[in-house]
PDB file of N, CA and C in Angstrom:
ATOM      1  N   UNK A   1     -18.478 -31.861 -28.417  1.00  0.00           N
ATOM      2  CA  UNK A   1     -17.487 -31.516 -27.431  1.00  0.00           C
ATOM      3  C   UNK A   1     -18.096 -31.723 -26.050  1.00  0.00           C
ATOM      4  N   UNK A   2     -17.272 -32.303 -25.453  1.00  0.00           N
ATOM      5  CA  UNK A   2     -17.982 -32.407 -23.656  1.00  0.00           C
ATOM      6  C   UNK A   2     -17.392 -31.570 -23.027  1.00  0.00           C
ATOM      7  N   UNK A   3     -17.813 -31.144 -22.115  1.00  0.00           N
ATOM      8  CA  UNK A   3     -17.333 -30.134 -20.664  1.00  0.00           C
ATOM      9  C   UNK A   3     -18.061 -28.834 -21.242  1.00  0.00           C
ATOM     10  N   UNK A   4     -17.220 -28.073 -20.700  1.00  0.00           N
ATOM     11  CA  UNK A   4     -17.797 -26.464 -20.525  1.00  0.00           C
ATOM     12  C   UNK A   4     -16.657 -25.992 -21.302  1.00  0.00           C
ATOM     13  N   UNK A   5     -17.402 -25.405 -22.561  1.00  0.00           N
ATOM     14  CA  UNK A   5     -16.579 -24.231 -23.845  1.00  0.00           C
ATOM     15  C   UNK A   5     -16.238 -23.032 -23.276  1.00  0.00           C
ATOM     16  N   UNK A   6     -15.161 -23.193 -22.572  1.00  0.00           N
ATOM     17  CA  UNK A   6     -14.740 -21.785 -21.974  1.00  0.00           C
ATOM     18  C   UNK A   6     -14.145 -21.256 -23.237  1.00  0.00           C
ATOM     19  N   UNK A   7     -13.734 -19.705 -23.932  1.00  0.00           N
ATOM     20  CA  UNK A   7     -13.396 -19.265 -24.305  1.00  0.00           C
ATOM     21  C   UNK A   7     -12.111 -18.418 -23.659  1.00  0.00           C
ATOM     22  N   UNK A   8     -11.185 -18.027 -24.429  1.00  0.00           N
ATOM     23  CA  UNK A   8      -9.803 -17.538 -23.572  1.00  0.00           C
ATOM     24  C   UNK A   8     -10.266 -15.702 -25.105  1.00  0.00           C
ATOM     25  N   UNK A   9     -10.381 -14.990 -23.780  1.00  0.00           N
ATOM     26  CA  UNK A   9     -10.543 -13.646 -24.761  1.00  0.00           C
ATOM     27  C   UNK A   9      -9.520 -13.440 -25.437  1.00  0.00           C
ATOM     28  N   UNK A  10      -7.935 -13.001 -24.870  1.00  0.00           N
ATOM     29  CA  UNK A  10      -6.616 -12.764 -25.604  1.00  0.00           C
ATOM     30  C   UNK A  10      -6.075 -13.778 -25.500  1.00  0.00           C
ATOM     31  N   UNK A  11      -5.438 -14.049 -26.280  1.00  0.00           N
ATOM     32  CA  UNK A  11      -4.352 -14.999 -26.509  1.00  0.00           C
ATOM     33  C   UNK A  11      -2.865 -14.339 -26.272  1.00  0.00           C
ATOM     34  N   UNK A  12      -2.556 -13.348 -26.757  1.00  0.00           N
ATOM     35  CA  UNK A  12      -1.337 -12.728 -26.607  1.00  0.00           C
ATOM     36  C   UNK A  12      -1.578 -11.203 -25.665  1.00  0.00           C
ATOM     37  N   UNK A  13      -0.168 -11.115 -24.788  1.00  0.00           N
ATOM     38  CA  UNK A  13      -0.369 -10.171 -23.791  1.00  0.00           C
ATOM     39  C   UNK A  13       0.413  -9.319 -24.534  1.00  0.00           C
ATOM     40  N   UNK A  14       0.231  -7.688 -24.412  1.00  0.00           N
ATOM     41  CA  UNK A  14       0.935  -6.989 -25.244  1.00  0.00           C
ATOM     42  C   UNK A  14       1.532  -5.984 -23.895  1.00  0.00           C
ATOM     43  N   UNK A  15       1.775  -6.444 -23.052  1.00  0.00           N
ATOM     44  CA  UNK A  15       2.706  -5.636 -21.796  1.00  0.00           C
ATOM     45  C   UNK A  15       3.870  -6.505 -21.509  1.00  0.00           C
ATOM     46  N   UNK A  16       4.760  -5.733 -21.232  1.00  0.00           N
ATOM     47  CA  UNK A  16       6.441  -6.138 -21.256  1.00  0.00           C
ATOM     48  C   UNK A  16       6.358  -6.405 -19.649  1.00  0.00           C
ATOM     49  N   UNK A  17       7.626  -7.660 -19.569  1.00  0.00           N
ATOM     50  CA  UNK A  17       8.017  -7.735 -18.238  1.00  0.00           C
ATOM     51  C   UNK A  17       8.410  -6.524 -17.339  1.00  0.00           C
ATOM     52  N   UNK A  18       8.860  -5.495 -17.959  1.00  0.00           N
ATOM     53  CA  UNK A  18       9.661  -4.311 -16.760  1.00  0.00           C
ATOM     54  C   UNK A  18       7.945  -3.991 -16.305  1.00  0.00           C
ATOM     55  N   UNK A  19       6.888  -3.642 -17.280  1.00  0.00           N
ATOM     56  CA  UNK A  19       5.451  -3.148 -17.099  1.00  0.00           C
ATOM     57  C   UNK A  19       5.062  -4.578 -15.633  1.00  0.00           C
ATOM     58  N   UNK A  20       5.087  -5.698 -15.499  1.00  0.00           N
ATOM     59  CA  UNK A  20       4.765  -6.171 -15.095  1.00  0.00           C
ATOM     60  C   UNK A  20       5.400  -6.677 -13.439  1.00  0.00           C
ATOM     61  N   UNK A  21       7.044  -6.204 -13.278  1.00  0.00           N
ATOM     62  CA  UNK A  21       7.564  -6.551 -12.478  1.00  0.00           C
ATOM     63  C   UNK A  21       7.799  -5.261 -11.897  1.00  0.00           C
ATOM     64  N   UNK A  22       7.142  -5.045 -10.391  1.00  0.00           N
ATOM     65  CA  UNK A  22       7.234  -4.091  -9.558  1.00  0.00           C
ATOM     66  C   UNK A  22       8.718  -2.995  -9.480  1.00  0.00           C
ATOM     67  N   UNK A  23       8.778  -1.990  -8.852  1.00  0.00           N
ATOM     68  CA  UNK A  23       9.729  -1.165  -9.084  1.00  0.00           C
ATOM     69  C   UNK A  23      10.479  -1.371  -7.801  1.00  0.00           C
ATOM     70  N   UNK A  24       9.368  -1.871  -6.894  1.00  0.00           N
ATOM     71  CA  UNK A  24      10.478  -2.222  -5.529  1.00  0.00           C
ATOM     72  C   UNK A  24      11.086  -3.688  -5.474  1.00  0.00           C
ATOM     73  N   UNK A  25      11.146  -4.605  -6.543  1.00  0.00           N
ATOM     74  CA  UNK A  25      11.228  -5.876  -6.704  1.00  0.00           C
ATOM     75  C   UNK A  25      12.829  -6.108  -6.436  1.00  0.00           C
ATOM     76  N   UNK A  26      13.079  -7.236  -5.652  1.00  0.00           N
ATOM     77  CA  UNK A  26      14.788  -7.403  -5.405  1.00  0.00           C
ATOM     78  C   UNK A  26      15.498  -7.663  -6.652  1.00  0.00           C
ATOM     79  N   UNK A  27      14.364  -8.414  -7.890  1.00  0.00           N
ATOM     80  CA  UNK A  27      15.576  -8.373  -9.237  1.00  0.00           C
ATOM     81  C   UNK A  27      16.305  -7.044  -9.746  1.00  0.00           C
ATOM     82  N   UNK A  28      15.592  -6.132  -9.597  1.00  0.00           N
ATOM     83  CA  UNK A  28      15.980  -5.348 -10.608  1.00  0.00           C
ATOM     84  C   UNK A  28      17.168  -4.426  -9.821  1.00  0.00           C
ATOM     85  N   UNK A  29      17.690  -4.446  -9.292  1.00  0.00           N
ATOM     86  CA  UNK A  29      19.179  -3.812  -8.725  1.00  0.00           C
ATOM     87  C   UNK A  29      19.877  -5.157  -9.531  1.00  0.00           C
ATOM     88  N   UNK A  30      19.710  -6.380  -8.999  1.00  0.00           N
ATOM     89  CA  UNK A  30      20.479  -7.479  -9.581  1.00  0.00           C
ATOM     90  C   UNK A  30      20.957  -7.243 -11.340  1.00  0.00           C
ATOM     91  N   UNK A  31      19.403  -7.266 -11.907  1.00  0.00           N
ATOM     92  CA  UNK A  31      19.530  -6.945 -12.904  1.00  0.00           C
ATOM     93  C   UNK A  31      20.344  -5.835 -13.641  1.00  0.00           C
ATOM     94  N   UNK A  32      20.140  -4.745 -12.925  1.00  0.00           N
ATOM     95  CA  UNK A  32      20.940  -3.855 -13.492  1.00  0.00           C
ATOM     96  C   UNK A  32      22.505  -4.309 -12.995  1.00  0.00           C
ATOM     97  N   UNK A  33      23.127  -4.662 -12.227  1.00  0.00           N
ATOM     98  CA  UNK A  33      24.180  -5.060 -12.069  1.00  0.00           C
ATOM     99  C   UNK A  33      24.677  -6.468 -12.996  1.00  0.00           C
ATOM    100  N   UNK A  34      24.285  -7.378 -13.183  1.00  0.00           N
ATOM    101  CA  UNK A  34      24.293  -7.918 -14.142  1.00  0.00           C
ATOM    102  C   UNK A  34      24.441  -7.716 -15.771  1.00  0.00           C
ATOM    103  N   UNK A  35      23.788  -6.681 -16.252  1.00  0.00           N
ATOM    104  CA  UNK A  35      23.794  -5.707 -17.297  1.00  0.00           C
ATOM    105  C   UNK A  35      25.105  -5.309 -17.168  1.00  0.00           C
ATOM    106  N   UNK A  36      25.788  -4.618 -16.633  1.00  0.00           N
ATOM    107  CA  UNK A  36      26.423  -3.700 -16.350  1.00  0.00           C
ATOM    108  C   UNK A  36      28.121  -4.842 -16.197  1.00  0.00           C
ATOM    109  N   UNK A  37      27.655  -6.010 -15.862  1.00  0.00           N
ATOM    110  CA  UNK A  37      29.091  -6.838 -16.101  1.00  0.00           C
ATOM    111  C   UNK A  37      29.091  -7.413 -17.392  1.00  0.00           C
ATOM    112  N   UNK A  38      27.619  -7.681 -17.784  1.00  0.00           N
ATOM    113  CA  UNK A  38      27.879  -8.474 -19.254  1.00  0.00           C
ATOM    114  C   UNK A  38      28.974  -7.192 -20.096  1.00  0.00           C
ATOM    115  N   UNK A  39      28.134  -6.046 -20.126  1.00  0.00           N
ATOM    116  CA  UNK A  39      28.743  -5.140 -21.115  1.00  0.00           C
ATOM    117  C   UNK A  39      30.119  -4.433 -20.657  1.00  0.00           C
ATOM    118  N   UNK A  40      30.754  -4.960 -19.848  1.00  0.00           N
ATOM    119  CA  UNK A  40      31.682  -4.522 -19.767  1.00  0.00           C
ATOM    120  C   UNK A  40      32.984  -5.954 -20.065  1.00  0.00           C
ATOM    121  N   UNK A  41      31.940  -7.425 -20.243  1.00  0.00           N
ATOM    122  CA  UNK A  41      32.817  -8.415 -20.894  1.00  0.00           C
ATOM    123  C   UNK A  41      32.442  -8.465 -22.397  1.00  0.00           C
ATOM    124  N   UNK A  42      31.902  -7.063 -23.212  1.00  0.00           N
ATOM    125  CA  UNK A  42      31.701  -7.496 -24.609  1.00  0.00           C
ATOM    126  C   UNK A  42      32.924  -7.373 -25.377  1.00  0.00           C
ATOM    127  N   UNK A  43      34.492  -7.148 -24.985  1.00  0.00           N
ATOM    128  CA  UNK A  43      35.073  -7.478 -25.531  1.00  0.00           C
ATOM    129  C   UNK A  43      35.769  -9.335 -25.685  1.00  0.00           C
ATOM    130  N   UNK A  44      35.789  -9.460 -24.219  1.00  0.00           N
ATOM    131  CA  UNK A  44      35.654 -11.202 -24.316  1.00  0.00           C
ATOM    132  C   UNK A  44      34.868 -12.027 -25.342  1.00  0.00           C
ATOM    133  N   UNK A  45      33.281 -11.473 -25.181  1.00  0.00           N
ATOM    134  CA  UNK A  45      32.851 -12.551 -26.022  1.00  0.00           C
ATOM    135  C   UNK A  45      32.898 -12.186 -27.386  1.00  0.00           C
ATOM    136  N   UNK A  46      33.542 -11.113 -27.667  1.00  0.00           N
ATOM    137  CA  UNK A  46      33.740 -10.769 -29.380  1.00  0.00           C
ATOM    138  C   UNK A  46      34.303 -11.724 -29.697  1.00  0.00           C
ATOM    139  N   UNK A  47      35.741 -12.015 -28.672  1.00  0.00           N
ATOM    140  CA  UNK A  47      36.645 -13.163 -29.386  1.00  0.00           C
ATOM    141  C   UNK A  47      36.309 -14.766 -29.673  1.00  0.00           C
ATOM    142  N   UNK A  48      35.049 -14.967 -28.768  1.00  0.00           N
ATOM    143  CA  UNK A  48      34.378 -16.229 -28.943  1.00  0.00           C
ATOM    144  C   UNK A  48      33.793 -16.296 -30.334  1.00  0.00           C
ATOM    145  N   UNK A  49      33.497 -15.672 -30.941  1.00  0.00           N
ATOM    146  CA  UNK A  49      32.938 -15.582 -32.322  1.00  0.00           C
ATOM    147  C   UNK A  49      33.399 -15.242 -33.081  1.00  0.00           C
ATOM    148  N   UNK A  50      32.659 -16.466 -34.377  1.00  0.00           N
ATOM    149  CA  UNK A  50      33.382 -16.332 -35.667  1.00  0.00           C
ATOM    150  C   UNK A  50      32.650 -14.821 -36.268  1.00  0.00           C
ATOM    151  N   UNK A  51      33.809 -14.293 -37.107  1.00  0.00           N
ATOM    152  CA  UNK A  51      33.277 -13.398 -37.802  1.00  0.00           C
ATOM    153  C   UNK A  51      32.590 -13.540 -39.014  1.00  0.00           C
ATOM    154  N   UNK A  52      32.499 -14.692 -39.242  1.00  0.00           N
ATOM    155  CA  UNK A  52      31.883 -15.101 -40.744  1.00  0.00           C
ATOM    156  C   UNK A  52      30.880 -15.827 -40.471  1.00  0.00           C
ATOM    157  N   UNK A  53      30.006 -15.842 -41.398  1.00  0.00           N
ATOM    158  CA  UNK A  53      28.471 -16.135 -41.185  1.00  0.00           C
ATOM    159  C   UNK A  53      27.009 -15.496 -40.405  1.00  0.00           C
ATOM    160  N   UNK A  54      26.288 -15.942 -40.231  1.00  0.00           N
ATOM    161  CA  UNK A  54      25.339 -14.895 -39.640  1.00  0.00           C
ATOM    162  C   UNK A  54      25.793 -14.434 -38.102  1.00  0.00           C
ATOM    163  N   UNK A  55      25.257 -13.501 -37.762  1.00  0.00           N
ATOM    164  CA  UNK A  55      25.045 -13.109 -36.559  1.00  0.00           C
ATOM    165  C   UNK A  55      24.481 -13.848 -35.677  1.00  0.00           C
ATOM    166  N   UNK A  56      25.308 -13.489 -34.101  1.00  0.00           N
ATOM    167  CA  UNK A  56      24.679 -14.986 -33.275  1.00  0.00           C
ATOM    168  C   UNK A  56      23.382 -14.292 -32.640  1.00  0.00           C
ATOM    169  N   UNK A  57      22.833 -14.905 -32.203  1.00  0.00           N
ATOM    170  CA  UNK A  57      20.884 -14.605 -31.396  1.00  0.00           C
ATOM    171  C   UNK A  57      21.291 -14.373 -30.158  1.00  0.00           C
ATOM    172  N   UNK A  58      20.667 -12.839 -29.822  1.00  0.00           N
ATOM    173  CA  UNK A  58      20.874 -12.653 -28.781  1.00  0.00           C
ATOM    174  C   UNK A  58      20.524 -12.939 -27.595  1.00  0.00           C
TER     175      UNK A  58
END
């Protein structure tokens, strides 16, 4: 192997985005407002979907 064998200690991070994105950050009013229209169109997108077969990915 040529160059320099850096090693990477973790591979996987086990802290969540809310852990990582500040509390004074401009998304998260957005976000919560956003939230807050999807679930109030979950009767709309019921009707987009078939009821038969698997469940769609959220």
């Amino acid at each position: 192997m040529r160059g320099l064998d850096l090693k990477q200690d973790e591979l996987f991070s086990y802290t969540t985005l809310e852990q990582r994105i500040p509390n004074d950050h401009p998304l998260r009013p957005l976000r919560r407002l956003v939230d807050t229209v999807l679930a109030s169109m979950d009767r709309d997108f019921d009707g987009l979907y078939s009821r038969r077969g698997r469940a769609s990915i959220a």
